[in-house]
N, C-alpha and C. Protein backbone atom coordinates (compact mmCIF):
# COMPACT_ATOMS: atom_id res chain seq x y z
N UNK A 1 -83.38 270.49 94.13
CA UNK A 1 -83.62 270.04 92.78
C UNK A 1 -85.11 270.10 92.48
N UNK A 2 -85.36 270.47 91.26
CA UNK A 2 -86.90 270.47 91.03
C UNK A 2 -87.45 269.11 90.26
N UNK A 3 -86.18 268.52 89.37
CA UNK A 3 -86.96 267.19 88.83
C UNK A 3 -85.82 266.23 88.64
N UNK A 4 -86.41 265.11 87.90
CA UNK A 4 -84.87 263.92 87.70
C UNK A 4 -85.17 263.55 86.47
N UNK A 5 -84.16 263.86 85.43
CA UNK A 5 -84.37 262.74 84.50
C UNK A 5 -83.41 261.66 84.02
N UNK A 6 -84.50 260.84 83.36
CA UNK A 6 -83.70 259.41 83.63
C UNK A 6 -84.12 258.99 81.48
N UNK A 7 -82.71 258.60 81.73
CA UNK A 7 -82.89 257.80 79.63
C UNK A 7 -83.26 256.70 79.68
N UNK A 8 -84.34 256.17 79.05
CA UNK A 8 -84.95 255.20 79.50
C UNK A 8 -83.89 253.79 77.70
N UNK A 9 -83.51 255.00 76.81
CA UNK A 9 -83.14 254.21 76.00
C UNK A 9 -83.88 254.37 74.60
N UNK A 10 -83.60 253.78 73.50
CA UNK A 10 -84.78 254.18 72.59
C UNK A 10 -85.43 255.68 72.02
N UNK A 11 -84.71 256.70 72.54
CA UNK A 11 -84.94 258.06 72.41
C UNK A 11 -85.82 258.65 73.38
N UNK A 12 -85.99 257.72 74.30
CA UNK A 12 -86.77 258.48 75.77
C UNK A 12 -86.13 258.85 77.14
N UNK A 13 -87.26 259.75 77.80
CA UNK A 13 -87.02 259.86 78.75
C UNK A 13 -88.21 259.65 79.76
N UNK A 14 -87.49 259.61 81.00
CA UNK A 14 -88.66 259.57 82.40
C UNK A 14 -88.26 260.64 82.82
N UNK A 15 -89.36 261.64 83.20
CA UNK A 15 -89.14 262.47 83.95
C UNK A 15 -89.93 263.01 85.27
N UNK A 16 -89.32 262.86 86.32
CA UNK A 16 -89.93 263.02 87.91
C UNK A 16 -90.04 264.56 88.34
N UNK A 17 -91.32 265.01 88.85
CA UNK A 17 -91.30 266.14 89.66
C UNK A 17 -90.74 265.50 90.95
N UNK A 18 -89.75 265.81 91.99
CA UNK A 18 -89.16 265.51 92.75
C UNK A 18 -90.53 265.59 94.11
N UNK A 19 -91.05 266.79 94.25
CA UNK A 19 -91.76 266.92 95.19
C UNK A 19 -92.88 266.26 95.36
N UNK A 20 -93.73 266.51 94.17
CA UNK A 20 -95.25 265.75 93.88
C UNK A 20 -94.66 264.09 93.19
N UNK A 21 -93.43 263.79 93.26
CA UNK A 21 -92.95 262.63 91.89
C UNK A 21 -94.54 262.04 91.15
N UNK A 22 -94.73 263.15 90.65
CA UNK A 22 -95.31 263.02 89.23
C UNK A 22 -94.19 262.97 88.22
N UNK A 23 -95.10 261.78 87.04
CA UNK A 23 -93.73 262.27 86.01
C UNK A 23 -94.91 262.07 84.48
N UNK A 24 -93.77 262.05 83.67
CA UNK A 24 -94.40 262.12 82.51
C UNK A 24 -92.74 261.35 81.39
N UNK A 25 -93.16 260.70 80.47
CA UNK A 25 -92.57 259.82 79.25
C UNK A 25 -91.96 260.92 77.86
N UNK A 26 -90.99 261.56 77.28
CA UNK A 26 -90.75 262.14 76.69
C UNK A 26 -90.17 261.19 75.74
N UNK A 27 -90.37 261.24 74.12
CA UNK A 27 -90.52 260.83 73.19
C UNK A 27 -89.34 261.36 71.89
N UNK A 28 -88.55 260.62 71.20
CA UNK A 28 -88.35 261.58 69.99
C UNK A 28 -89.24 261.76 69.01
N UNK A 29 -90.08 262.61 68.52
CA UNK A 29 -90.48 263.03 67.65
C UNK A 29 -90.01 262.03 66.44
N UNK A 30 -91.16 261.46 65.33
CA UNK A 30 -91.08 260.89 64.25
C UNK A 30 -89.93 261.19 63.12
N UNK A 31 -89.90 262.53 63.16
CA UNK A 31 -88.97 263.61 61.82
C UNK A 31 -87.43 263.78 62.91
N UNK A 32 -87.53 263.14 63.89
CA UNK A 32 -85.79 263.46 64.41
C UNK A 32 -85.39 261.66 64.93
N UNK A 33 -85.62 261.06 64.08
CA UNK A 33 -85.50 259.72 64.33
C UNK A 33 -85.94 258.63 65.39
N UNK A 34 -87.58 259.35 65.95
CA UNK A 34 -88.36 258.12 67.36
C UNK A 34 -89.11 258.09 66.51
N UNK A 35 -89.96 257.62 67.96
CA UNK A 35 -91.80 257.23 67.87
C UNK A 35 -92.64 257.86 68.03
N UNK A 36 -91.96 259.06 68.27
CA UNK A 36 -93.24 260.22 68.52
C UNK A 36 -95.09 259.41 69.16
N UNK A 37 -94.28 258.52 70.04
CA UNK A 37 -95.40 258.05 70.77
C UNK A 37 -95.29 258.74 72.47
N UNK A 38 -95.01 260.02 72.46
CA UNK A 38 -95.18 260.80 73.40
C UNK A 38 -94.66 262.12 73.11
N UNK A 39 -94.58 263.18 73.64
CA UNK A 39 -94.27 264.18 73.99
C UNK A 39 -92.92 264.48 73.72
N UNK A 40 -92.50 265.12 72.94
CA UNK A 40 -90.93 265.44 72.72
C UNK A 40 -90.72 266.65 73.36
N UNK A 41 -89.57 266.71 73.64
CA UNK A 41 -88.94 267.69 74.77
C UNK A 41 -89.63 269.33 74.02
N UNK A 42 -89.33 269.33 72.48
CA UNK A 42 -89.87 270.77 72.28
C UNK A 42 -91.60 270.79 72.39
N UNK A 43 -91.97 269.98 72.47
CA UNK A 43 -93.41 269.70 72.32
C UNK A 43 -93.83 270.13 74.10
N UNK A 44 -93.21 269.90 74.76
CA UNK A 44 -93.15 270.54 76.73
C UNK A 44 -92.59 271.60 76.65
N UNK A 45 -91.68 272.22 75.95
CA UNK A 45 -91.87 273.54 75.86
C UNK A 45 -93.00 274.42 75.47
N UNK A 46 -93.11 273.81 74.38
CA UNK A 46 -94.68 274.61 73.58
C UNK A 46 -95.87 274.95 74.56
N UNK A 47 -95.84 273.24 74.83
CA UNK A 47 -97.29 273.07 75.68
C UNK A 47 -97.19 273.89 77.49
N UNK A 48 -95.29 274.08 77.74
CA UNK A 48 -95.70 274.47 79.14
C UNK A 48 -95.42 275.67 78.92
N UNK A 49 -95.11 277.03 77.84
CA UNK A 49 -95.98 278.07 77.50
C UNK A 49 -97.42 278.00 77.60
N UNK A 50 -98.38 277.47 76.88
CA UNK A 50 -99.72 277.71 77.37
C UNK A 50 -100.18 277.27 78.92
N UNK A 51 -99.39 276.55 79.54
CA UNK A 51 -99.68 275.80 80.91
C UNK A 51 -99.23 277.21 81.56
N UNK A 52 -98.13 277.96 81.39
CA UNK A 52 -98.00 278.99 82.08
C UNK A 52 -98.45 279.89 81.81
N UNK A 53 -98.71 280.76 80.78
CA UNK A 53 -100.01 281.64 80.56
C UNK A 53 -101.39 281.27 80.88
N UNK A 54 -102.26 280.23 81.01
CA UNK A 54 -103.15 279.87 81.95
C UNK A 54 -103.34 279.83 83.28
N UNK A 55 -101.86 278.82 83.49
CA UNK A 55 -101.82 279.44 85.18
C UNK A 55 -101.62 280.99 85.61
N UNK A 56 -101.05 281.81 85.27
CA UNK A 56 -101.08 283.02 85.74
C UNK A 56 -102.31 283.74 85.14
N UNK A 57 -103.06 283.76 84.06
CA UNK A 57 -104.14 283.91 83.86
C UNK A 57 -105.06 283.72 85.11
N UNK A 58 -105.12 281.87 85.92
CA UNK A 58 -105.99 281.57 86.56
C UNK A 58 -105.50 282.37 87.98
N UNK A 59 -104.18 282.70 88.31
CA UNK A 59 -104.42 283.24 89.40
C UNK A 59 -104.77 284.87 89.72
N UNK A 60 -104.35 285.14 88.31
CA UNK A 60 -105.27 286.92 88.41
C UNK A 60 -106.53 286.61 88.11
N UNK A 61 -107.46 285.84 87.37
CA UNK A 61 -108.90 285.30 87.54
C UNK A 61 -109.51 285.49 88.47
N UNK A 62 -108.66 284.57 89.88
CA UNK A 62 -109.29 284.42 90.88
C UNK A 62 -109.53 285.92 92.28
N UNK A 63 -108.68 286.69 91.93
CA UNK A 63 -108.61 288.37 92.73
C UNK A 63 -109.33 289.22 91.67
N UNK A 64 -109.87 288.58 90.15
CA UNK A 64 -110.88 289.18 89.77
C UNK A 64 -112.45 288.48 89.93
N UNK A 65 -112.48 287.73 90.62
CA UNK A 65 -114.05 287.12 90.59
C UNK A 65 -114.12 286.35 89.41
N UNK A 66 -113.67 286.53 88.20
CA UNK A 66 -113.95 285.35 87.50
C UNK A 66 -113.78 283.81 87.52
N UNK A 67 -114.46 282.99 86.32
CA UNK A 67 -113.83 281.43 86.78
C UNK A 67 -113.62 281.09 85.91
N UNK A 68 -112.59 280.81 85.73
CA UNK A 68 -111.82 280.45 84.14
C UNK A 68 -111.97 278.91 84.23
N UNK A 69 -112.33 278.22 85.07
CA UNK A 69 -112.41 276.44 85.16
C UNK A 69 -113.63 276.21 83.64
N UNK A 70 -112.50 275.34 83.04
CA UNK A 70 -113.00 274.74 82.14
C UNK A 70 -112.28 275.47 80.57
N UNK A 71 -111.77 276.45 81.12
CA UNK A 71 -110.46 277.12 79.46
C UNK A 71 -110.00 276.43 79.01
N UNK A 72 -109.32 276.68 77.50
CA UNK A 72 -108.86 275.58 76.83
C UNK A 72 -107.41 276.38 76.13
N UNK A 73 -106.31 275.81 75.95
CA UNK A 73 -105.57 275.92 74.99
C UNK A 73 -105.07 275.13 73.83
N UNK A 74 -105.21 275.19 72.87
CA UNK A 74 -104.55 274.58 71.95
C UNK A 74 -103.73 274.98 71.33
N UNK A 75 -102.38 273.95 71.25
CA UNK A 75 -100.77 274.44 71.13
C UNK A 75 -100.51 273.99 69.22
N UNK A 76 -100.43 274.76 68.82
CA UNK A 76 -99.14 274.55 67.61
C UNK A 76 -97.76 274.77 67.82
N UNK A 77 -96.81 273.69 67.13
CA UNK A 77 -95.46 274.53 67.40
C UNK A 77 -94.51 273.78 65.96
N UNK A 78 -93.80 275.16 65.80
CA UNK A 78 -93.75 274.82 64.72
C UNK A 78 -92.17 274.61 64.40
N UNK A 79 -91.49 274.04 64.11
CA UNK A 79 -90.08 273.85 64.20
C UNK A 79 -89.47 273.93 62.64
N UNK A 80 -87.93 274.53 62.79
CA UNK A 80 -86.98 274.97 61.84
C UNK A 80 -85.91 274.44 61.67
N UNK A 81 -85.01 274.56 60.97
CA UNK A 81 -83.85 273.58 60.92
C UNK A 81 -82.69 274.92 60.57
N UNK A 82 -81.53 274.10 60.66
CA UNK A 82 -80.59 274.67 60.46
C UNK A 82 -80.06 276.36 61.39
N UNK A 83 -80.19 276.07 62.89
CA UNK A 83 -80.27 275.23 63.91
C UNK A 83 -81.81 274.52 63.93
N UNK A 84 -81.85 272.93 64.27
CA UNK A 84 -82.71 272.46 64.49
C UNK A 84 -83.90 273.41 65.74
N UNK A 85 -84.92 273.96 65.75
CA UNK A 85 -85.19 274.45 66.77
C UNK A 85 -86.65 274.95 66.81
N UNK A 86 -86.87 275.43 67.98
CA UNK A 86 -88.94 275.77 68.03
C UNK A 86 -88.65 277.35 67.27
N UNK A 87 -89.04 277.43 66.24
CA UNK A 87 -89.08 278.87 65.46
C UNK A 87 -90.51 279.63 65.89
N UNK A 88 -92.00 279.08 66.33
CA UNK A 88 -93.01 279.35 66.19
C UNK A 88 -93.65 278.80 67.20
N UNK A 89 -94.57 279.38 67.71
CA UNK A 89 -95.46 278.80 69.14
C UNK A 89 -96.96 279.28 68.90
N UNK A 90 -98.24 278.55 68.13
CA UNK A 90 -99.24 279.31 68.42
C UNK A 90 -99.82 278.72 69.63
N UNK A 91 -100.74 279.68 70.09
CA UNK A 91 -101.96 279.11 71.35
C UNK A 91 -102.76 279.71 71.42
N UNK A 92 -104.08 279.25 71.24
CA UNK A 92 -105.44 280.13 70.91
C UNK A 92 -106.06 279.23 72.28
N UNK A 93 -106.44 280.19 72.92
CA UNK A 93 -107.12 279.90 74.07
C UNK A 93 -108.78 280.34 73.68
N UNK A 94 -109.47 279.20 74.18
CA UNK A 94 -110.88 278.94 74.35
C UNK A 94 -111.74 279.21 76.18
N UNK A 95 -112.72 280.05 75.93
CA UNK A 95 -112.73 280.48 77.52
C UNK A 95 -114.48 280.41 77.46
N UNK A 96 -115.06 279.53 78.39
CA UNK A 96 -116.20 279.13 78.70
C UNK A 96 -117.62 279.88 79.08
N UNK A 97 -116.73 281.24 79.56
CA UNK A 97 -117.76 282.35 80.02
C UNK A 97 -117.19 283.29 79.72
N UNK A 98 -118.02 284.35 79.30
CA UNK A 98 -117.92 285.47 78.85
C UNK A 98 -116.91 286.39 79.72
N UNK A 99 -116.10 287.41 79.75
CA UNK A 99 -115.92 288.24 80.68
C UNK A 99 -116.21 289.51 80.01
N UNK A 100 -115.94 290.73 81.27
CA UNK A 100 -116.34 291.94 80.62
C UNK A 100 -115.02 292.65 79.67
N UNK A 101 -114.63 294.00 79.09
CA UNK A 101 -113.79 294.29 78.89
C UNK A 101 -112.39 294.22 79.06
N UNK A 102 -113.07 294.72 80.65
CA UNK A 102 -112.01 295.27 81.20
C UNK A 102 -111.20 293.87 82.18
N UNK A 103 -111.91 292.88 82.11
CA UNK A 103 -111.51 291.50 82.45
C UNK A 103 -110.47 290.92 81.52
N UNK A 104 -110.96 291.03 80.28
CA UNK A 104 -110.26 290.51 79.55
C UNK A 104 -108.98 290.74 79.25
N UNK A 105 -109.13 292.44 79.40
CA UNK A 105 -107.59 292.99 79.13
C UNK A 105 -106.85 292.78 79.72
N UNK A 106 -106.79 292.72 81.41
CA UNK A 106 -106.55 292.23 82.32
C UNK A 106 -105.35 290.64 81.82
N UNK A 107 -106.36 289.83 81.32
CA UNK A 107 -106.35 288.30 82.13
C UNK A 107 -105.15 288.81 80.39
N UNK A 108 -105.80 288.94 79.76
CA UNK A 108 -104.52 288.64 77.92
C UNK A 108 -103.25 289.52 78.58
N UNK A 109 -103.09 290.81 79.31
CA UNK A 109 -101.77 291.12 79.52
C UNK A 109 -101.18 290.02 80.07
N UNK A 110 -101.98 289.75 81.48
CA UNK A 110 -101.63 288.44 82.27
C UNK A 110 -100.53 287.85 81.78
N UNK A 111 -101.49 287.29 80.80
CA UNK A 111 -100.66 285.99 80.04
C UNK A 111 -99.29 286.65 78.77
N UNK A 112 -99.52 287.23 78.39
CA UNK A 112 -98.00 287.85 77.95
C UNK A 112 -96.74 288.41 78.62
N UNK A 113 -97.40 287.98 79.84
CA UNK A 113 -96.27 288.32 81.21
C UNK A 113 -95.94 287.33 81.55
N UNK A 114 -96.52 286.52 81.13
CA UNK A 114 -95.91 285.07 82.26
C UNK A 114 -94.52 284.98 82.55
N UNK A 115 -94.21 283.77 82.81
CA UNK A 115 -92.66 283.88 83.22
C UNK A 115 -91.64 283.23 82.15
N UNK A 116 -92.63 282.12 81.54
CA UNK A 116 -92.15 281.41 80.30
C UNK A 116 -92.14 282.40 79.03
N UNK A 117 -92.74 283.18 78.92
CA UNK A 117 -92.92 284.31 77.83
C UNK A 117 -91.50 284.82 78.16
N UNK A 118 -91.45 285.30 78.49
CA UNK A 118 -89.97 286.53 79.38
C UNK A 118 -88.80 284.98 79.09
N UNK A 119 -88.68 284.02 79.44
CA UNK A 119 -87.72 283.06 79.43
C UNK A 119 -87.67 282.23 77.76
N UNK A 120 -88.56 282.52 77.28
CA UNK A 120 -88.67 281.83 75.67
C UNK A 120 -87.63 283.00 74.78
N UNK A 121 -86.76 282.13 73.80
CA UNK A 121 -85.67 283.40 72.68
C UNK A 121 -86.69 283.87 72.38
N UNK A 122 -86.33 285.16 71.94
CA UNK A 122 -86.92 286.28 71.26
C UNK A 122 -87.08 285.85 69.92
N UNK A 123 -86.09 285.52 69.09
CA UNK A 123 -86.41 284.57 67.64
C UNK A 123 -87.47 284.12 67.64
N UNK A 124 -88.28 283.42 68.47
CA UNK A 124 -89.26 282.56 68.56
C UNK A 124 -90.66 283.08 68.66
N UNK A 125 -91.32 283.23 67.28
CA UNK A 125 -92.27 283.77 67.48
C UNK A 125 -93.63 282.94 68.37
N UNK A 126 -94.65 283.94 68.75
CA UNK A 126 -95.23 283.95 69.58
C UNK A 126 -96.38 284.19 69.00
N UNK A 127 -97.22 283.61 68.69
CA UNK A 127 -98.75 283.85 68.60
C UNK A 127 -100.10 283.20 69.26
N UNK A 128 -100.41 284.65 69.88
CA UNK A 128 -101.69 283.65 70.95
C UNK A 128 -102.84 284.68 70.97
N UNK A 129 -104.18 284.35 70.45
CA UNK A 129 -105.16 284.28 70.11
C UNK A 129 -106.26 283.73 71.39
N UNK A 130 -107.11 284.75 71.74
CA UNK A 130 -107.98 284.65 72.18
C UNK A 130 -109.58 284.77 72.59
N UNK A 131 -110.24 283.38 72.68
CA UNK A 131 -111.27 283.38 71.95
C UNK A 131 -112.17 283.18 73.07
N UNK A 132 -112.89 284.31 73.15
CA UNK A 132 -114.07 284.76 74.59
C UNK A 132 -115.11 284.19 73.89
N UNK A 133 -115.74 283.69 75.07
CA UNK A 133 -117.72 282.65 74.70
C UNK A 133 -118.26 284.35 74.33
């Protein structure tokens, strides 16, 4: 098993990484009847698209000499109704040091390969923007 989740009640959840039991508090969103005082389940989708295009970013980084420590993503996501659902994903990544060309091209295929890219519907558009120092 990779995680556990547990209903805490109230429109939440607890959720455990089994191995590291790290966890994190998932939230309903304000507009689907919570508190949107955490993280809603489509909102960990969104955000673990950019978590996975970074990470695979950071590990072709590192067999290129660069150091991506200190990148940034910032997630939009934008949701539809009728099916309720994530229609839209932006992420404009912010990157601290310059790279050369041929780095860059590199690290942006990278990240349109990830594994969450390939596993996200096709419906669901995709826009990610990237913004070299």
């Amino acid at each position: 098993m990779t995680s556990k989740v547990t209903y805490l009640g109230g429109l939440r959840t607890e959720n455990v990484h089994l191995k590291s039991e790290n966890s994190f508090v998932t939230d309903a969103p304000v507009d689907n009847n919570g508190k949107g005082e955490g993280f809603s389940p489509t909102d960990t989708v969104a955000t673990g698209f950019a978590n996975c295009m970074m990470t695979v970013m950071g590990i072709k980084a590192n067999g290129l000499d660069y150091n991506m420590e200190g990148a940034t993503a910032e997630v939009t996501k934008h949701m539809s109704t009728d099916p309720r659902r994530i229609s839209k994903i932006e992420v404009v990544f912010h990157f601290p040091v310059e790279a050369d060309d041929k780095t860059r091209k590199i690290l942006e295929h990278t990240a349109h390969t990830c594994p969450v890219h390939y596993s996200l519907h096709p419906d669901i558009e995709k826009a990610v923007t990237f913004n070299w120092k």
